[in-house]
C-alpha atoms as a PDB file:
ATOM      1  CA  UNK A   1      27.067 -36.290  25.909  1.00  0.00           C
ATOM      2  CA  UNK A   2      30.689 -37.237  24.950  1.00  0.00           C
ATOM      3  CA  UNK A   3      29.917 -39.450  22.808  1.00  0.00           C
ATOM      4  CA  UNK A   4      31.879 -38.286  19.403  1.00  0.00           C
ATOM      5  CA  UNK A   5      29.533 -37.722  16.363  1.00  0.00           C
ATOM      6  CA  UNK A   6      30.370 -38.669  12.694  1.00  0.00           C
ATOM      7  CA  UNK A   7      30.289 -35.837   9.951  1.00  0.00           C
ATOM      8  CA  UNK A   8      30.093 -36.388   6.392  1.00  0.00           C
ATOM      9  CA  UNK A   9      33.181 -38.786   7.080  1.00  0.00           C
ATOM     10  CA  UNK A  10      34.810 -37.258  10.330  1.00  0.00           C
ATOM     11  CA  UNK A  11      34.701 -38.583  13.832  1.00  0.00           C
ATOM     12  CA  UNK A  12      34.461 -35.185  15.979  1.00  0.00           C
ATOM     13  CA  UNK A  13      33.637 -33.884  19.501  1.00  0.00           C
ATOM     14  CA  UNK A  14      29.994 -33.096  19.991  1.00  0.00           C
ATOM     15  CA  UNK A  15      31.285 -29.657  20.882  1.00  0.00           C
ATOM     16  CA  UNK A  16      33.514 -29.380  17.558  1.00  0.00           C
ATOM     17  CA  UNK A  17      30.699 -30.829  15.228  1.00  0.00           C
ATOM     18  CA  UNK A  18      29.042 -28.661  13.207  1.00  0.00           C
ATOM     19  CA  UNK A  19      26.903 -28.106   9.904  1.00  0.00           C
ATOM     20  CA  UNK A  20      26.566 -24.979   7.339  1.00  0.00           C
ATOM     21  CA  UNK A  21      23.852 -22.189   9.127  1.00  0.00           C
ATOM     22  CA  UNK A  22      23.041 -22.466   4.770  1.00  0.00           C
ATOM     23  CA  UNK A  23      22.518 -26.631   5.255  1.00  0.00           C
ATOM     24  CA  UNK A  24      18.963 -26.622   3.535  1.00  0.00           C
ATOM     25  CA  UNK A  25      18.210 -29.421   6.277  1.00  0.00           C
ATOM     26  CA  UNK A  26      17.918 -26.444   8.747  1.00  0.00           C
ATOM     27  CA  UNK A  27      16.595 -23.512   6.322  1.00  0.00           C
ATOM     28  CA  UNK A  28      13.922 -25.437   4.462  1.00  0.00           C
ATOM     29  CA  UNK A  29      14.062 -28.976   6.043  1.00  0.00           C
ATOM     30  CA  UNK A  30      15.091 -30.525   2.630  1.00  0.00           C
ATOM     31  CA  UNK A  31      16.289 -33.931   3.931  1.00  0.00           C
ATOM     32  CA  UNK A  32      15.753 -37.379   5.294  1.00  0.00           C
ATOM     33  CA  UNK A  33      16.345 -39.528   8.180  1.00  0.00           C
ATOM     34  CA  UNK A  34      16.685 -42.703   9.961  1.00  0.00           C
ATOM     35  CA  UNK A  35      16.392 -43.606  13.761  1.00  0.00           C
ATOM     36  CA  UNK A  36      17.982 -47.095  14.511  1.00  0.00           C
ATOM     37  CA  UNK A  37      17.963 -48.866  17.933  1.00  0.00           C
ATOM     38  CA  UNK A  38      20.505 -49.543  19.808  1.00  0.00           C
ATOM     39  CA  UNK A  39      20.786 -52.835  22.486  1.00  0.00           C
ATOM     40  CA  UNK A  40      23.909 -53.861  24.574  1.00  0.00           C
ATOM     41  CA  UNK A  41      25.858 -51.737  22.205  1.00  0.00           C
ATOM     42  CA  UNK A  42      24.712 -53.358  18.965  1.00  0.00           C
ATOM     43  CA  UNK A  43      22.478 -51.596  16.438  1.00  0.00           C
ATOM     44  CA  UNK A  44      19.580 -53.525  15.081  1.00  0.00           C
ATOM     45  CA  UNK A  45      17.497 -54.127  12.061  1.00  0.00           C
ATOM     46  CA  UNK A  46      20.473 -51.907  10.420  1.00  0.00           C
ATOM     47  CA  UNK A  47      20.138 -53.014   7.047  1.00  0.00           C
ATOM     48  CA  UNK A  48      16.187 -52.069   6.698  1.00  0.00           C
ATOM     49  CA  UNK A  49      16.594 -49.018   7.896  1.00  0.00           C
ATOM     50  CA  UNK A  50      19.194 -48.082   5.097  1.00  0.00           C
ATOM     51  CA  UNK A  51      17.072 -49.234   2.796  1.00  0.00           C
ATOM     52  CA  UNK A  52      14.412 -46.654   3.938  1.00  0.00           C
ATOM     53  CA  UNK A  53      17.497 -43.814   3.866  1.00  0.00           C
ATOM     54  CA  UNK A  54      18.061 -44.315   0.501  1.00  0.00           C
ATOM     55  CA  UNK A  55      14.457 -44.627  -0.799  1.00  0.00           C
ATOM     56  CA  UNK A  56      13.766 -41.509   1.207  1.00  0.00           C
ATOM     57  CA  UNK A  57      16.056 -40.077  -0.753  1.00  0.00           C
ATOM     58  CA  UNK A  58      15.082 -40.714  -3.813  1.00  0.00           C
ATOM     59  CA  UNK A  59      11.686 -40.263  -2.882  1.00  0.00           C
ATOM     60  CA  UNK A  60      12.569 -36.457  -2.333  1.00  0.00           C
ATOM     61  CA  UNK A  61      14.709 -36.247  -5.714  1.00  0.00           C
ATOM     62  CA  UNK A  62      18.216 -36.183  -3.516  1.00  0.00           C
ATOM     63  CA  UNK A  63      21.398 -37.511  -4.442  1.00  0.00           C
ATOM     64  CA  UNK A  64      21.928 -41.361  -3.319  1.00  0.00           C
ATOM     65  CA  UNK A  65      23.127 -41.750  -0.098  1.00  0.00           C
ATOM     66  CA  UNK A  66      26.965 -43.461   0.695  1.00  0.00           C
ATOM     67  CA  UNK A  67      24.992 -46.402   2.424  1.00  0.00           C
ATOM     68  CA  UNK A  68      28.385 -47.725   2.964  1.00  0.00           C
ATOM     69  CA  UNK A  69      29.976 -44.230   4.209  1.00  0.00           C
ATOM     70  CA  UNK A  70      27.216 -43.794   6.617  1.00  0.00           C
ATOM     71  CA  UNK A  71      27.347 -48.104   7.923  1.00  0.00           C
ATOM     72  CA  UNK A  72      30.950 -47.297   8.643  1.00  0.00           C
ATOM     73  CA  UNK A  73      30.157 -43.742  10.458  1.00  0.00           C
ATOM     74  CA  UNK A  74      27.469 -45.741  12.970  1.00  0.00           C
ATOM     75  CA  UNK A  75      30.202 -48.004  13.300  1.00  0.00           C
ATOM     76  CA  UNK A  76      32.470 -45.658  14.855  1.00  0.00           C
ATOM     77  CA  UNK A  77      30.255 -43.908  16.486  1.00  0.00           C
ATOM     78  CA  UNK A  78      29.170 -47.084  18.550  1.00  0.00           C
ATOM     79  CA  UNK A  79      32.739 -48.477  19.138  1.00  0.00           C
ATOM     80  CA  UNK A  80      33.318 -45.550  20.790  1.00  0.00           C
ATOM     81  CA  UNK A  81      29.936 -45.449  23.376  1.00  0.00           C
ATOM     82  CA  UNK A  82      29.134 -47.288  25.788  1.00  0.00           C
ATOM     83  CA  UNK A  83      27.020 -50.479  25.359  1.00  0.00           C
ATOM     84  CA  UNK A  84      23.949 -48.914  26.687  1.00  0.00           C
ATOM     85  CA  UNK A  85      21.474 -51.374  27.223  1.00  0.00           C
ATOM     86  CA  UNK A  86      18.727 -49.485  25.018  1.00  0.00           C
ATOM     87  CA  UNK A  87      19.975 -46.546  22.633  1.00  0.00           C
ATOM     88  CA  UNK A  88      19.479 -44.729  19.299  1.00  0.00           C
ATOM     89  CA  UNK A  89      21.172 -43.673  16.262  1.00  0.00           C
ATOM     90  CA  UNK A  90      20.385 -40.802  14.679  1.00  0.00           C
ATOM     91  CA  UNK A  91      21.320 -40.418  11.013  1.00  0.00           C
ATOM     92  CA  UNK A  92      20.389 -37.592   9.509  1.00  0.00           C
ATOM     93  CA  UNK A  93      21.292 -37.078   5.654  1.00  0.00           C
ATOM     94  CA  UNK A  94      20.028 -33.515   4.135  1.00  0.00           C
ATOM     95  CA  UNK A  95      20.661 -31.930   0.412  1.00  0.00           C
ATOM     96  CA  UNK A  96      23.492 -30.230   1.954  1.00  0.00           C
ATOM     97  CA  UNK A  97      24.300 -25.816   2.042  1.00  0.00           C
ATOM     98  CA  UNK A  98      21.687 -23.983  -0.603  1.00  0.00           C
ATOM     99  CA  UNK A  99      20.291 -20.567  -1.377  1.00  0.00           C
ATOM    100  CA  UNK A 100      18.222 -18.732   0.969  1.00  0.00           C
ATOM    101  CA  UNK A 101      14.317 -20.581  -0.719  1.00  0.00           C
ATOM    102  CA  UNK A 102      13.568 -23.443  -2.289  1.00  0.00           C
ATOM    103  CA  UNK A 103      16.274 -23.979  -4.953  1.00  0.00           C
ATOM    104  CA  UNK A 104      18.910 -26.931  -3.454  1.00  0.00           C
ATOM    105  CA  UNK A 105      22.286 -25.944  -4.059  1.00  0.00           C
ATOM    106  CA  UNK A 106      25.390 -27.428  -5.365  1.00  0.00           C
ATOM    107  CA  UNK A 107      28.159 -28.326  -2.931  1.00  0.00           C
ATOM    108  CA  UNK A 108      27.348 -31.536  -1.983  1.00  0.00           C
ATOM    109  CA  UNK A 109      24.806 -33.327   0.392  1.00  0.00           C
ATOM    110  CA  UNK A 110      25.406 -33.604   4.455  1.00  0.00           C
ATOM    111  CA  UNK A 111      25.867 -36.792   6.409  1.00  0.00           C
ATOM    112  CA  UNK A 112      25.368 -36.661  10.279  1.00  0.00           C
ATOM    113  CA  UNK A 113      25.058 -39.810  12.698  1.00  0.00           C
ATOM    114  CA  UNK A 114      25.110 -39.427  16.248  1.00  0.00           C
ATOM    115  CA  UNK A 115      24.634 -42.189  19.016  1.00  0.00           C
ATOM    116  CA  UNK A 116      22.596 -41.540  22.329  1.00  0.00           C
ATOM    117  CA  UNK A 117      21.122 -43.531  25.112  1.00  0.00           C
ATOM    118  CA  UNK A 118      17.306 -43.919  25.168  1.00  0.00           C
ATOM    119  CA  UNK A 119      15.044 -44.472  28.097  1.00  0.00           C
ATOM    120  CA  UNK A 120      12.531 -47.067  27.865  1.00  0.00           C
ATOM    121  CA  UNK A 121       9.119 -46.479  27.225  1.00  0.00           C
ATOM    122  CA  UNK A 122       5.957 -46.525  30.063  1.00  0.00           C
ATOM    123  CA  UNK A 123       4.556 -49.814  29.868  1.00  0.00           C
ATOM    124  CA  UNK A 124       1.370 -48.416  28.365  1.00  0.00           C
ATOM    125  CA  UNK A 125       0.803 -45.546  26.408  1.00  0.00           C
ATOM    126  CA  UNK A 126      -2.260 -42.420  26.510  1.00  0.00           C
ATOM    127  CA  UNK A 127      -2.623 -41.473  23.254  1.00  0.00           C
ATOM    128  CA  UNK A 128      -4.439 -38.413  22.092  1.00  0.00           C
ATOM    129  CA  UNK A 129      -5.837 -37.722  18.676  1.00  0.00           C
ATOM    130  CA  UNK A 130      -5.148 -34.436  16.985  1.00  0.00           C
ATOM    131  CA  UNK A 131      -7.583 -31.991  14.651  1.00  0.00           C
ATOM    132  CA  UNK A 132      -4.624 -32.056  11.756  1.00  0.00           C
ATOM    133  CA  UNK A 133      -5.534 -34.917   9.370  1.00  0.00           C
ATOM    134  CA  UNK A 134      -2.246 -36.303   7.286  1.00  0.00           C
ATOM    135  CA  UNK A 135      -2.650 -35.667   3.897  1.00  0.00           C
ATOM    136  CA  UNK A 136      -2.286 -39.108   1.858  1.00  0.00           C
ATOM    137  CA  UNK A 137      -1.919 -37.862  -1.009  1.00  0.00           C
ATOM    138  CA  UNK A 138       0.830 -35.484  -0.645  1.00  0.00           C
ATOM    139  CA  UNK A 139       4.466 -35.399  -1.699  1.00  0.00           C
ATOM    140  CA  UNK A 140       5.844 -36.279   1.078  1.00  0.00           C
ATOM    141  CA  UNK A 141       3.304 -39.012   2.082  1.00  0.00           C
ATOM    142  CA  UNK A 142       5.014 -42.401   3.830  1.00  0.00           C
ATOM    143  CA  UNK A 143       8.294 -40.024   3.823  1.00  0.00           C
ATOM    144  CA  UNK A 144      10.944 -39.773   6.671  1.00  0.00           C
ATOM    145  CA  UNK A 145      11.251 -36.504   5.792  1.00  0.00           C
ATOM    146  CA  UNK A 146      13.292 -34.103   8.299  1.00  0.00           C
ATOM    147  CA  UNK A 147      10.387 -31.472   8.028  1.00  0.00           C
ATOM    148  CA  UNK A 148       8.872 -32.495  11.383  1.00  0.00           C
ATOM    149  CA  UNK A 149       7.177 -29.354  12.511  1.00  0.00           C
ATOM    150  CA  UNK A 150       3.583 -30.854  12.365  1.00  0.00           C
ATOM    151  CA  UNK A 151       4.593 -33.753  14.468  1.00  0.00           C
ATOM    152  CA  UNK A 152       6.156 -31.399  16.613  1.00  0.00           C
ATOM    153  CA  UNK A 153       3.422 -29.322  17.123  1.00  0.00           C
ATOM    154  CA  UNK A 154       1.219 -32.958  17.088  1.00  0.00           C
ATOM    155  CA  UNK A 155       3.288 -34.055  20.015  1.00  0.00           C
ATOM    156  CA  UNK A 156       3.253 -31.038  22.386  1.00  0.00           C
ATOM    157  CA  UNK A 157      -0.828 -30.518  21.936  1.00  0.00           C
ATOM    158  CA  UNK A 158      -1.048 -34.654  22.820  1.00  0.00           C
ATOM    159  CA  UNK A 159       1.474 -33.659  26.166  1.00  0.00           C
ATOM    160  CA  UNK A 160      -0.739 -30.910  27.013  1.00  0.00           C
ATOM    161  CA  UNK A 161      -3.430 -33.077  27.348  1.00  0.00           C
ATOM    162  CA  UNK A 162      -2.129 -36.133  29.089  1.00  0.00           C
ATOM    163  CA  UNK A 163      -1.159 -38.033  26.274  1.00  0.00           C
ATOM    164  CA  UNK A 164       2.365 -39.977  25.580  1.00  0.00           C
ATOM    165  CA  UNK A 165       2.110 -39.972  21.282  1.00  0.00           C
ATOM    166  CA  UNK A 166      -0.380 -38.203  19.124  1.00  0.00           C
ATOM    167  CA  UNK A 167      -2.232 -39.976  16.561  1.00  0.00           C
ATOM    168  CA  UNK A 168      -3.237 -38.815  13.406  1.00  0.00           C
ATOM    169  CA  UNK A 169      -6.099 -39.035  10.969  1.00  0.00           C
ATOM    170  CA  UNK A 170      -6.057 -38.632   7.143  1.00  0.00           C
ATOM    171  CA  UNK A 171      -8.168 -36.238   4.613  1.00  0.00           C
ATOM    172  CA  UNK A 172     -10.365 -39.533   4.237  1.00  0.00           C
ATOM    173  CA  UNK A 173     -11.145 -40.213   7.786  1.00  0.00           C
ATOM    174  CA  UNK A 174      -9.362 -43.068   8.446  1.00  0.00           C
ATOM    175  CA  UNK A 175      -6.666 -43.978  11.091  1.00  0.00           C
ATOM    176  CA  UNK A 176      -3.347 -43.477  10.260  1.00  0.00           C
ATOM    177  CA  UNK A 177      -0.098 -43.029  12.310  1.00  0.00           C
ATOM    178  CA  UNK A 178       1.346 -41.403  14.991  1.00  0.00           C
ATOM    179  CA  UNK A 179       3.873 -38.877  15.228  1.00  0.00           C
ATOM    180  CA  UNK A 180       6.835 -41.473  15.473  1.00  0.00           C
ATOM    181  CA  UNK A 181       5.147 -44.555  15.305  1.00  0.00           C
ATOM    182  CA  UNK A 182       2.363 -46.959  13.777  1.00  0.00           C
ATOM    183  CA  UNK A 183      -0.706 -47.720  15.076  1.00  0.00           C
ATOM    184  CA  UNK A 184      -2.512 -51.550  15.252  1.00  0.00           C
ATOM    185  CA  UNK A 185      -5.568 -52.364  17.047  1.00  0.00           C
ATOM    186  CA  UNK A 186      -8.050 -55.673  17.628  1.00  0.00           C
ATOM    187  CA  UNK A 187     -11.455 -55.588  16.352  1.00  0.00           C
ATOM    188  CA  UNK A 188     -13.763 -58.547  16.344  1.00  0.00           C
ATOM    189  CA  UNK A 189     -10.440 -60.490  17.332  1.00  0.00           C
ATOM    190  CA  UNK A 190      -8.586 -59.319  14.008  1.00  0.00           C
ATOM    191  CA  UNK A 191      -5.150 -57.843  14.111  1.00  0.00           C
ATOM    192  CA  UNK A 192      -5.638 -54.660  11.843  1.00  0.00           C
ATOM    193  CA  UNK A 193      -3.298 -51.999  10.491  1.00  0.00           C
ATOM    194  CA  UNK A 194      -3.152 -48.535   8.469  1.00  0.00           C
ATOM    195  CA  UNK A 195      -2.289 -49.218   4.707  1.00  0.00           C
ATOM    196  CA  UNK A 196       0.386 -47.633   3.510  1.00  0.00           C
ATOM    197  CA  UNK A 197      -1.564 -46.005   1.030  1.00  0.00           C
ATOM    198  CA  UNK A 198      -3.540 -44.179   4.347  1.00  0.00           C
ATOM    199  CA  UNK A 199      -0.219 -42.118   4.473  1.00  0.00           C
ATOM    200  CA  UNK A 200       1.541 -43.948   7.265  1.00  0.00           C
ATOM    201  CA  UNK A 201       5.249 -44.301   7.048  1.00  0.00           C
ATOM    202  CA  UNK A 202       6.062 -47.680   6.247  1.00  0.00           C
ATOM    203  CA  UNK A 203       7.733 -48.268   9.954  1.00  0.00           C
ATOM    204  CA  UNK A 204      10.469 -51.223  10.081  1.00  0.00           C
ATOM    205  CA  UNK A 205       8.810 -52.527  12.891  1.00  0.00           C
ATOM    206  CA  UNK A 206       5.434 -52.229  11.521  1.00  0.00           C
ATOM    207  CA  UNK A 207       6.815 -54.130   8.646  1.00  0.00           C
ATOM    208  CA  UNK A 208       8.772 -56.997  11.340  1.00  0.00           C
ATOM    209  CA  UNK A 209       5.209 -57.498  13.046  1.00  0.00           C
ATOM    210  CA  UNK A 210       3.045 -58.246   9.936  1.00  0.00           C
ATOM    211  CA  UNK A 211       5.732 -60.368   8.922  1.00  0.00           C
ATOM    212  CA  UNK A 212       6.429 -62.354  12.313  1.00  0.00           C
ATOM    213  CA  UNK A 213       2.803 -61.976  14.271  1.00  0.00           C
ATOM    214  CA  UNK A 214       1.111 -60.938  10.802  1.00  0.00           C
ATOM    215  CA  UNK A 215      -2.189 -59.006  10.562  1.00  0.00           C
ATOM    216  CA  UNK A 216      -4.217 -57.500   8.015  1.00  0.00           C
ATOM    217  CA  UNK A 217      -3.458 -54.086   6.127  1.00  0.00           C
ATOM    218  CA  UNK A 218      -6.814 -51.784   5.519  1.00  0.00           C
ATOM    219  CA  UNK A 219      -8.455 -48.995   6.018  1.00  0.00           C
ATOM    220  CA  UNK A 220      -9.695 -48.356   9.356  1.00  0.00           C
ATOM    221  CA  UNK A 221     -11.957 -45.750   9.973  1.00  0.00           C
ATOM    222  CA  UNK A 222     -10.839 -43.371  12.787  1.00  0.00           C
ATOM    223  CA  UNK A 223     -14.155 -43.928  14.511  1.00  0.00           C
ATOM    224  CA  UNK A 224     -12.497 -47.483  15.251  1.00  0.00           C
ATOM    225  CA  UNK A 225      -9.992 -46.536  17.202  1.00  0.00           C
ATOM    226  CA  UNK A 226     -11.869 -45.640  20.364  1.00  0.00           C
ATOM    227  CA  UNK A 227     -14.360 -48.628  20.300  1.00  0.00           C
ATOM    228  CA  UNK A 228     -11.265 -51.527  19.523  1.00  0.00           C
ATOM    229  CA  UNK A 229     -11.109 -54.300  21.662  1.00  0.00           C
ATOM    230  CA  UNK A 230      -6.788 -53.614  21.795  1.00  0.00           C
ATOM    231  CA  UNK A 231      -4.240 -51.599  20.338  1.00  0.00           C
ATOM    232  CA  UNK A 232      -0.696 -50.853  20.315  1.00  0.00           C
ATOM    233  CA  UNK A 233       1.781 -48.637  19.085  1.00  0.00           C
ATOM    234  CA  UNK A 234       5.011 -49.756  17.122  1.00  0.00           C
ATOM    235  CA  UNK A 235       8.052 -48.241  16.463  1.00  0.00           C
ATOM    236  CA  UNK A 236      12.124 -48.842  16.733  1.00  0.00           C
ATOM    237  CA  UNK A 237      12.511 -47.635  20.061  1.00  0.00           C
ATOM    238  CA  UNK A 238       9.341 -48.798  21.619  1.00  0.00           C
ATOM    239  CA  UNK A 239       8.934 -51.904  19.739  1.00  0.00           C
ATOM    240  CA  UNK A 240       5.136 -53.062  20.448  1.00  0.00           C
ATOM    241  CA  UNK A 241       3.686 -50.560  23.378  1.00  0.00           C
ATOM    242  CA  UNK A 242       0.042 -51.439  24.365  1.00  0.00           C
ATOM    243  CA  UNK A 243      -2.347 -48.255  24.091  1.00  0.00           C
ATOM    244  CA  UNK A 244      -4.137 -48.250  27.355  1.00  0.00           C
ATOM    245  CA  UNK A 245      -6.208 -44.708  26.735  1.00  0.00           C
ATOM    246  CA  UNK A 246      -7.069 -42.643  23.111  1.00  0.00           C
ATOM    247  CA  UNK A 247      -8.096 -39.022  24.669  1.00  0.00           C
ATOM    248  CA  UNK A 248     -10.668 -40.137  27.288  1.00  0.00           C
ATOM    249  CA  UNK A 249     -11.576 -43.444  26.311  1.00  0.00           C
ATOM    250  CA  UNK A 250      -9.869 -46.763  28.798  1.00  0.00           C
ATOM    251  CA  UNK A 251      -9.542 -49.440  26.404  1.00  0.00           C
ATOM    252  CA  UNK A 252     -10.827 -52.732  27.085  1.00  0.00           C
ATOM    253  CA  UNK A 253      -7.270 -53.998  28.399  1.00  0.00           C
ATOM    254  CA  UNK A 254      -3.291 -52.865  27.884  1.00  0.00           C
ATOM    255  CA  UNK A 255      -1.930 -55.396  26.975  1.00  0.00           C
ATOM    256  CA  UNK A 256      -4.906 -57.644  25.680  1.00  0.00           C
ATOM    257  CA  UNK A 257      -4.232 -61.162  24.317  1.00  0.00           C
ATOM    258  CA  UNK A 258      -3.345 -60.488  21.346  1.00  0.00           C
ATOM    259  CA  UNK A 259      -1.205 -57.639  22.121  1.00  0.00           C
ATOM    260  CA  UNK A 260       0.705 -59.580  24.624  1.00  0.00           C
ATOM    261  CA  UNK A 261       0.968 -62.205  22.332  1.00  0.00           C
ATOM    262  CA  UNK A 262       2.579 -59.516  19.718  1.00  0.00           C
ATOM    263  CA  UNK A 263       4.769 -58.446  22.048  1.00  0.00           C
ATOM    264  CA  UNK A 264       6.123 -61.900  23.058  1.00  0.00           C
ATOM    265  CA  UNK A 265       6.838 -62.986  19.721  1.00  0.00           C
ATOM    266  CA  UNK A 266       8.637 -59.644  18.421  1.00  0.00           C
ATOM    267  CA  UNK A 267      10.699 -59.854  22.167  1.00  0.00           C
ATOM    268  CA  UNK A 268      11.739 -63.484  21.001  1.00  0.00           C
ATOM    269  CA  UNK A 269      12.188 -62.847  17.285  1.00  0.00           C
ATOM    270  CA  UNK A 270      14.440 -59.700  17.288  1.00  0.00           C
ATOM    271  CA  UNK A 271      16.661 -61.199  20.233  1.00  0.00           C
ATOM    272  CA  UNK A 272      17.631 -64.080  17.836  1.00  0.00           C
ATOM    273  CA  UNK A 273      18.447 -62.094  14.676  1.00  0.00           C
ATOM    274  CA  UNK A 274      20.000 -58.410  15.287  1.00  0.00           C
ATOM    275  CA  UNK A 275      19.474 -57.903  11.508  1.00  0.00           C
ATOM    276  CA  UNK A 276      16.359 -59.391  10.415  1.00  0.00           C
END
């Protein structure tokens, strides 16, 4: 990729970019982050997902963000790509160089955005559930945390079985998210998602399809997942992406009606309003 990148201010060669071997995003993954699409060049839903940056941030006790800084660094770094049809930004903000544990240092926090192309997504996704529950109730619950390792690990057992995303429960049983995305499904012709509270992170365009399709936040029992009439998968780079299999259960149809219905009005929605 020759794309240049944007470091805590400078515009540099991917080859010339580079971060402290001390940042405590690498050593400890003590950070936060933000994935933004890209289409025809132009970033969207910008402003929501620096919102989430910065309460991420404080969420993990780090110093605020330079929303502005960072704006004007994805900016750059898109005037000078290509206007990809579909693409993602990457920003990736950490506590900056520290001590070899726990303790954050003190020279200041790290700002990274780089722009990429991304492939679409398969029409339909296989899904496979994983033996890890989230745990709701822990500190970094609903955070966009950089420490990804259990989604990491998530993914790759869900691709050694067939499956596309890997879907987690919680300690309480109940559905909850997926590795990069939110999860809806239909039951007794009733939109349904995760609460919050269930641990999910609060996805922006989880959040863009209550508000423009709407359904209803609760807890929904893991069990559910394999008997619902529909489901679908959200997220910024897959916007609504009907779930045609979880492990070895064919769901009833991918896209159903109200999936299709979803994934009309989001299409129609986020074309008209780049920042909604």
């Amino acid at each position: 990729m020759n794309v240049p990148v944007w470091v805590n201010g400078e515009l540099l060669d991917p080859a010339q970019a580079t971060v402290s071997v001390f940042d405590h995003g690498l050593m400890v993954g003590d950070g936060v982050f933000e994935t933004i699409k890209i289409v025809n060049g132009r970033s969207f839903a910008l402003t929501r997902h620096l919102d989430r940056l910065k309460l991420s941030a404080q969420r993990m006790d780090l110093p605020e963000p330079d929303l502005e800084a960072i704006a004007d660094g994805i900016a750059r770094c898109l005037a000078a790509a290509p206007a990809w049809p579909l693409g993602r930004i990457r920003v990736t903000y950490t506590s900056g160089p520290g001590p070899l544990g726990s303790d954050r240092g003190n020279q200041g926090a790290t700002s990274v955005v780089i722009v990429d192309e991304q492939k679409p997504f398969p029409a339909a996704a296989d899904v496979t559930v994983v033996p890890w529950p989230r745990n709701e109730r822990g500190a970094l619950s609903g955070v966009k945390s950089t420490s990804y390792g259990d989604n990491a690990k998530a993914l790759a057992y869900a691709k050694a079985r067939g499956g596309g995303e890997a879907i987690f429960g919680n300690l309480a049983g109940n559905l909850c998210e997926g590795t990069g995305s939110n999860v809806f499904i239909v039951r007794d012709g009733q939109l349904l998602t995760p609460t919050l509270d269930a641990g999910c992170l609060a996805g922006v365009t989880r959040a863009l399809v209550i508000e423009w399709f709407g359904a209803k936040e609760m807890d929904v029992p893991l069990s559910s997942f394999y008997t619902a009439e529909e489901a679908f998968l959200t997220s910024t780079t897959r916007d609504v992406q009907p779930i045609a299999r979880v492990d070895d259960t064919a769901l009833p149809a991918a896209p159903g009606p109200v999936t299709a219905q979803a994934m009309r009005v989001f299409a129609e929605r986020a074309a008209a309003d780049l920042d909604p």
